[in-house]
Protein backbone atom coordinates (compact mmCIF):
# COMPACT_ATOMS: atom_id res chain seq x y z
CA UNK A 1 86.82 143.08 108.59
CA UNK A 2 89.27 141.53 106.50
CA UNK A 3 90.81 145.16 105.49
CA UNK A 4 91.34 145.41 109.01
CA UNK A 5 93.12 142.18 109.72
CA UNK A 6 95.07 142.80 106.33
CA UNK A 7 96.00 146.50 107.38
CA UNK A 8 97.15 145.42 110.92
CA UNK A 9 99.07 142.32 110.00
CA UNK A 10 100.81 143.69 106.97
CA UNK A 11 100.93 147.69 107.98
CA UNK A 12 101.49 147.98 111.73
CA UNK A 13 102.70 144.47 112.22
CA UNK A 14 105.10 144.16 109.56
CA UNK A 15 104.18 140.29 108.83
CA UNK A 16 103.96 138.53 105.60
CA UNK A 17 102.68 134.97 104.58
CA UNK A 18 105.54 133.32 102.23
CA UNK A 19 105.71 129.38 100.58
CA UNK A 20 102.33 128.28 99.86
CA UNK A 21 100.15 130.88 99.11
CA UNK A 22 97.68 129.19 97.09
CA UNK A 23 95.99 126.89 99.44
CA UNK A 24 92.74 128.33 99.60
CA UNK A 25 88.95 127.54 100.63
CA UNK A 26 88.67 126.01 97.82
CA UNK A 27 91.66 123.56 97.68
CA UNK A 28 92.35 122.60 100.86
CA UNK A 29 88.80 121.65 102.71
CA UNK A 30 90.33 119.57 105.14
CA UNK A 31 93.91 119.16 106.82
CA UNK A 32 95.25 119.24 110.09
CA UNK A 33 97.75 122.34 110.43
CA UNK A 34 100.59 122.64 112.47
CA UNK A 35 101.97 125.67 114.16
CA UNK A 36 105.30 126.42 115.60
CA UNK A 37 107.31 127.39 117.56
CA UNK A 38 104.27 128.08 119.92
CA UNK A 39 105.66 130.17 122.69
CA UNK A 40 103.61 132.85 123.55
CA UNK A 41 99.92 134.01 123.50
CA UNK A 42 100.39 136.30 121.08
CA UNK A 43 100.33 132.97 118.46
CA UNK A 44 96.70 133.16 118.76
CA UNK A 45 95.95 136.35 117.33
CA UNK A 46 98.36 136.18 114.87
CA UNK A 47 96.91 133.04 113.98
CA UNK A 48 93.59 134.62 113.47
CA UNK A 49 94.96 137.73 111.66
CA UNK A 50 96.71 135.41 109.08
CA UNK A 51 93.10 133.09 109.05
CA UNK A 52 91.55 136.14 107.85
CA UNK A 53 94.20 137.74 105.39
CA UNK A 54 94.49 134.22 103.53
CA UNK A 55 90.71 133.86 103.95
CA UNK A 56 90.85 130.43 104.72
CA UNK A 57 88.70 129.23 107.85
CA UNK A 58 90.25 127.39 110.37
CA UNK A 59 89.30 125.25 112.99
CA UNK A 60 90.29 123.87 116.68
CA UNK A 61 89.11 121.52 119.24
CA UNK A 62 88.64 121.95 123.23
CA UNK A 63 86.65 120.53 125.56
CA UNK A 64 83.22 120.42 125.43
CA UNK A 65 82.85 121.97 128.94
CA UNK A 66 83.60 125.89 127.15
CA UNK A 67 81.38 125.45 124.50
CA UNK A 68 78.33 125.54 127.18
CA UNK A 69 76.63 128.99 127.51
CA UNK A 70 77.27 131.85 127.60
CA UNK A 71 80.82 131.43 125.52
CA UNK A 72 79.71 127.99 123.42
CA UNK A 73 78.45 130.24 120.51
CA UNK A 74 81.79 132.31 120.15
CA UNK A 75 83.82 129.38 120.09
CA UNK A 76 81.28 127.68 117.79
CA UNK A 77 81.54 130.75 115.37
CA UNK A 78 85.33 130.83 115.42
CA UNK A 79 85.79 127.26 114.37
CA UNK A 80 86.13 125.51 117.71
CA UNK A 81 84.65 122.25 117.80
CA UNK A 82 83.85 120.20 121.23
CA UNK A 83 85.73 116.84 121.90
CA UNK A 84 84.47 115.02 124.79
CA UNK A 85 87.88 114.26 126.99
CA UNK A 86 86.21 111.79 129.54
CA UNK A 87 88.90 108.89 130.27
CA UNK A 88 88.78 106.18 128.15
CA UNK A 89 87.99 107.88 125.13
CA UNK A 90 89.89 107.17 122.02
CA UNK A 91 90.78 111.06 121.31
CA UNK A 92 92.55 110.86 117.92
CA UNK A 93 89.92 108.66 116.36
CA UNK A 94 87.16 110.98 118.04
CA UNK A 95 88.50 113.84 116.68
CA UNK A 96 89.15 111.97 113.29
CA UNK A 97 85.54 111.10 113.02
CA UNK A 98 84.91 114.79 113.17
CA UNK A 99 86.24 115.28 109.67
CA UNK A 100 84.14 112.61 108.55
CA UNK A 101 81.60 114.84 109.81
CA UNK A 102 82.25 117.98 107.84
CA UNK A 103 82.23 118.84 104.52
CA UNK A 104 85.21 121.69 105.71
CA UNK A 105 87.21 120.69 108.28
CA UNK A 106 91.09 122.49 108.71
CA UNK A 107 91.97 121.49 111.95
CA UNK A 108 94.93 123.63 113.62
CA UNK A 109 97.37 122.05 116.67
CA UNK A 110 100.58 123.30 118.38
CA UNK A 111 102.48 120.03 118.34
CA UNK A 112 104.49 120.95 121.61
CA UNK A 113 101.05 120.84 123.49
CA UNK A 114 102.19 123.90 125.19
CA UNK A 115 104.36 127.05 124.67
CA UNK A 116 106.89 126.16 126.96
CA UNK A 117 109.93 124.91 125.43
CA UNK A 118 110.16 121.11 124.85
CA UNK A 119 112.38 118.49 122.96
CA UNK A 120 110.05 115.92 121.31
CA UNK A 121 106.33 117.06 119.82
CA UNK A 122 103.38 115.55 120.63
CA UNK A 123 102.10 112.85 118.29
CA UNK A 124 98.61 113.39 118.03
CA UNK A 125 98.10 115.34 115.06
CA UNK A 126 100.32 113.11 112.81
CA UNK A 127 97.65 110.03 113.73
CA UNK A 128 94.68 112.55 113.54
CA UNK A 129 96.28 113.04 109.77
CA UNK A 130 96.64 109.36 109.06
CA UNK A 131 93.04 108.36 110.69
CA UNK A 132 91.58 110.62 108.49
CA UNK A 133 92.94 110.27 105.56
CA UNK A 134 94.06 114.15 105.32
CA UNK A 135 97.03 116.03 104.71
CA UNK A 136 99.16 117.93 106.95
CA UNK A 137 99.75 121.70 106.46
CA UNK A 138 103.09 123.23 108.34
CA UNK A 139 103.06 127.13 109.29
CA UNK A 140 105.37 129.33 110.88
CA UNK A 141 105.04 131.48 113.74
CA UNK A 142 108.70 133.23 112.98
CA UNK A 143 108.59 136.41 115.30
CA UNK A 144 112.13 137.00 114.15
CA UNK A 145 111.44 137.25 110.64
CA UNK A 146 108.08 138.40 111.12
CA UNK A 147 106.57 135.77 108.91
CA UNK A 148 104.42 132.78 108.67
CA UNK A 149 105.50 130.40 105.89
CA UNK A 150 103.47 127.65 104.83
CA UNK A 151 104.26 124.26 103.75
CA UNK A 152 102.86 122.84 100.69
CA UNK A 153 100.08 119.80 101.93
CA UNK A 154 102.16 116.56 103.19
CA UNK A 155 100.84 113.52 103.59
CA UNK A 156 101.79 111.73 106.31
CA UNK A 157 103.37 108.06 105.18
CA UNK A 158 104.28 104.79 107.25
CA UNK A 159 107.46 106.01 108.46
CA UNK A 160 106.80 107.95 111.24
CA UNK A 161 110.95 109.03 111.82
CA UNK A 162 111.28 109.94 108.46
CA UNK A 163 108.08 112.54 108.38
CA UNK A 164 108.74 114.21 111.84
CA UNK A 165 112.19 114.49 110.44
CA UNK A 166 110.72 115.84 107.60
CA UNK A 167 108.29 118.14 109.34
CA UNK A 168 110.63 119.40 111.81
CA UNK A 169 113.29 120.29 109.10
CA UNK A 170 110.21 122.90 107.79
CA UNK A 171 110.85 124.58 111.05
CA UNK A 172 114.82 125.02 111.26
CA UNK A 173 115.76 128.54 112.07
CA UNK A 174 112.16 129.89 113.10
CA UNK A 175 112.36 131.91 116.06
CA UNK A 176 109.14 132.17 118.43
CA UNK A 177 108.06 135.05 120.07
CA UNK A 178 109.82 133.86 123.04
CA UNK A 179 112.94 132.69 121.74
CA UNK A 180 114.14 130.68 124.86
CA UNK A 181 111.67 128.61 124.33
CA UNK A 182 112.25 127.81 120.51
């Protein structure tokens, strides 16, 4: 299957992966990666195209509601992992503790929690990072350009205003698939 996701991402797509092409299976076992812009649908499947032409698997959370019969194997196979989201829960040290968990854990997030357009991320994944002691992994979903460039790992430090500076400068210029909602 991989020919195929190469052949349709690079062929009749047109994409190409650029910056960090050496994080690998091997490397990288655990990070939390970042997508964006993330304004359309169509993020997901290029999402899973690139997963399989880098060969690296990646991994998501949702609640623990769809990963009940009959679609809780699928989402189990494609790296989803089930977060309990009762209130009260602490979610970014729940979903921490799942990379204490795993031996392989690359966890992927859209930090605008939706693909509308907004003006300030969500914070989440940057404490997910710090609880657990990973790095952070930045890739873009640039329709315009037709590419997805990844960041070498960054770890997140203690000043929060100087990394989401830092993260969001990765990200200057990338147009989404929707670009009114870059």
């Amino acid at each position: 299957m991989r020919w195929l996701a190469r052949f349709i991402y690079f062929k009749i797509l047109g994409w190409k992966v650029t910056g960090n092409t050496n994080f690998s299976q091997d490397t990288i076992k655990k990070c939390v990666i970042i997508a964006v812009p993330h304004t359309s649908w169509h993020d997901f499947f290029i999402g899973i195209l690139l997963r399989k032409v880098t060969h690296v698997k990646t991994n998501f959370v949702a609640k623990k509601e769809l990963f009940k019969w009959p679609f809780g194997y699928y989402f189990r196979w494609v790296g989803g992992a089930a977060l309990d989201r009762t209130s009260g829960q602490n979610k970014v040290e729940a979903i921490a503790k799942l990379f204490e968990k795993k031996d392989e854990f690359r966890l992927t997030l859209a930090p605008e929690g939706t693909r509308k357009k907004v003006d300030d991320w969500k914070t989440g994944f940057y404490y997910i990072a710090k609880a657990a002691k990973v790095p952070i992994l930045m890739f873009t979903l640039d329709f315009k350009n037709k590419q997805n460039h990844v960041s070498e790992p960054f770890f997140p430090t203690d000043d929060v205003e100087a990394d989401f500076k830092f993260m969001k400068a990765f990200y200057k210029g990338v147009v989404g698939k929707k670009p009114e909602y870059t």
